[in-house]
Every structure is written in structure tokens, then in C-alpha cells.
C-alpha atoms as a PDB file:
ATOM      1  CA  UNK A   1     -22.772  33.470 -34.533  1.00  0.00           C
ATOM      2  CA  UNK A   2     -21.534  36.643 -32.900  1.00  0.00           C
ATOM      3  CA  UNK A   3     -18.074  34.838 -32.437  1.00  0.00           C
ATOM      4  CA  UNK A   4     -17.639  34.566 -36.482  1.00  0.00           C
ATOM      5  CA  UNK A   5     -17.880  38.437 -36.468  1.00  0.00           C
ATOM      6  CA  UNK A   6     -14.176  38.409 -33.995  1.00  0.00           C
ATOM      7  CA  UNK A   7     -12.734  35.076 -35.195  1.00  0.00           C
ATOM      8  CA  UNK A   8     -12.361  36.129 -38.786  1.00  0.00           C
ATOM      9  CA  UNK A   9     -10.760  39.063 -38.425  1.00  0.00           C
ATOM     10  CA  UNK A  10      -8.504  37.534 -36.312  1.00  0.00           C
ATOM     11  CA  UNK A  11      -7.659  34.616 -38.452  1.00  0.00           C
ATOM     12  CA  UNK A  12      -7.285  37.183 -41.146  1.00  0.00           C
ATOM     13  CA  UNK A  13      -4.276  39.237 -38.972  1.00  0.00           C
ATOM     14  CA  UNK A  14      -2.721  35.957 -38.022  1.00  0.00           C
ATOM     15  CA  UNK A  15      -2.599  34.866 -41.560  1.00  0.00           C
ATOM     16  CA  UNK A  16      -1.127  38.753 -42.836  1.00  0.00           C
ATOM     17  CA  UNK A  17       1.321  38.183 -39.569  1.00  0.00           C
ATOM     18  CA  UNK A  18       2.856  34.584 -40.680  1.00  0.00           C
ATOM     19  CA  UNK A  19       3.127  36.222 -44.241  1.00  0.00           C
ATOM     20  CA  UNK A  20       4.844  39.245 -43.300  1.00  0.00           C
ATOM     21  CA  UNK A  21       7.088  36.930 -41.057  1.00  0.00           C
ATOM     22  CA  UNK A  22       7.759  34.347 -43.876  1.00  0.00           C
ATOM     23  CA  UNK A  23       8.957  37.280 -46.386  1.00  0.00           C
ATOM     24  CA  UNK A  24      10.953  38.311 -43.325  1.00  0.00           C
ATOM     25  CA  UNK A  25      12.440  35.454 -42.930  1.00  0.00           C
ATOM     26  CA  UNK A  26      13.086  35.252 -47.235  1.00  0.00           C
ATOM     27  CA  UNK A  27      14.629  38.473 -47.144  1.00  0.00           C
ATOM     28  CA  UNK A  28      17.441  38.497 -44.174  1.00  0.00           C
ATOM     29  CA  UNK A  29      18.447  34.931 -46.039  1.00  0.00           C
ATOM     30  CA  UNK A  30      17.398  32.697 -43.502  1.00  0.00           C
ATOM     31  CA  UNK A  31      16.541  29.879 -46.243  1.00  0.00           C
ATOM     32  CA  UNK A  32      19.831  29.733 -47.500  1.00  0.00           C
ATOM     33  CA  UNK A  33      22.174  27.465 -46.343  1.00  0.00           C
ATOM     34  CA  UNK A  34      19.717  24.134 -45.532  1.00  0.00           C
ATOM     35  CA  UNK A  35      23.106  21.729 -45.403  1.00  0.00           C
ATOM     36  CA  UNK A  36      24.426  22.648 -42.195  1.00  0.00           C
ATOM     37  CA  UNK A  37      22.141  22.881 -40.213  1.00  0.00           C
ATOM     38  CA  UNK A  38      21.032  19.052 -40.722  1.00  0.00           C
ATOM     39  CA  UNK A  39      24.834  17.883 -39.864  1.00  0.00           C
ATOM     40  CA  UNK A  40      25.607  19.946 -37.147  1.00  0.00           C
ATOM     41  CA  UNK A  41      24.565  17.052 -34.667  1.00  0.00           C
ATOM     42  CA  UNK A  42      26.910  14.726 -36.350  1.00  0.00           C
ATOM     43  CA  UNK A  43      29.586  16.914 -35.422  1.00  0.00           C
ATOM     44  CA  UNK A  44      31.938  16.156 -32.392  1.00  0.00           C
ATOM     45  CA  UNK A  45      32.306  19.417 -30.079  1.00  0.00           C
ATOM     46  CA  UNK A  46      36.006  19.486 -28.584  1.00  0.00           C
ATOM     47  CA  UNK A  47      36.969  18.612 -25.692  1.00  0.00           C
ATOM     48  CA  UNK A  48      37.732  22.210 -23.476  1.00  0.00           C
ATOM     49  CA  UNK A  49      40.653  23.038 -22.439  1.00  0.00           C
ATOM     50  CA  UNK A  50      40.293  23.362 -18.625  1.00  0.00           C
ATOM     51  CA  UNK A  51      38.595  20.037 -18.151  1.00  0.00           C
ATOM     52  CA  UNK A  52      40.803  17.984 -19.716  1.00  0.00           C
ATOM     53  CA  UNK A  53      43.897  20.109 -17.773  1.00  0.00           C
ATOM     54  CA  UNK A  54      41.538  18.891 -14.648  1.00  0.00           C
ATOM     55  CA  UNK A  55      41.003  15.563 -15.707  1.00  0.00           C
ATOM     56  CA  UNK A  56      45.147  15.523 -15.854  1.00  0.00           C
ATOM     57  CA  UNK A  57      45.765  17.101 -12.575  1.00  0.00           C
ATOM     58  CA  UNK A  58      43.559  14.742 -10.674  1.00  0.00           C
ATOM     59  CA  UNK A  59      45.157  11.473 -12.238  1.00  0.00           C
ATOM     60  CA  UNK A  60      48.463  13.050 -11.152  1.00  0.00           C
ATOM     61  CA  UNK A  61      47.843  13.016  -7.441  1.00  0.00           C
END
């Protein structure tokens, strides 16, 4: 029983701490663009530049 007496304060500072971090989170717009971030791994990244001028050299040898 002497555990209740630590665990629910506790529980009670986590809960403030995830509210204070959700209205965070609300207020520095972090909720509002929800489109992108689901097609960003649909997107093809481009090639870079110096290993495709690699891939080049060594076919030209």
C-alpha cells in the first residue's frame, strides 16, 4: 500500500507532462500538414551527383 502513496503522484506528473507536451506540440503547428508526411516514402530521392560521375568514370576505363 505504501507504493500507491509514490505511484500516484507520479502518474499524476506524467499525465500534466504528456499534456503540456501535446499543447506544445498544438502550438509550434506540428499537426498541420498530415499529407506529406504519409507520401514522402513514395517519393524517389535523386540520384547524386558524384556517384553517378563515378559510376561513368569506371565504365570508361
Amino acid at each position: 500500500m505504501n507504493v500507491l502513496v509514490v505511484l500516484i503522484p507520479l502518474s499524476i506528473l506524467v499525465l500534466i507532462g504528456a499534456g503540456v507536451a501535446f499543447f506544445w506540440a498544438i502550438e509550434h503547428d506540428q499537426f498541420e500538414d498530415l499529407e506529406t508526411p504519409r507520401l514522402l516514402p513514395l517519393l524517389d530521392d535523386p540520384a547524386p551527383a558524384d556517384s553517378a560521375a563515378s559510376i561513368e568514370d569506371d565504365t570508361a576505363r
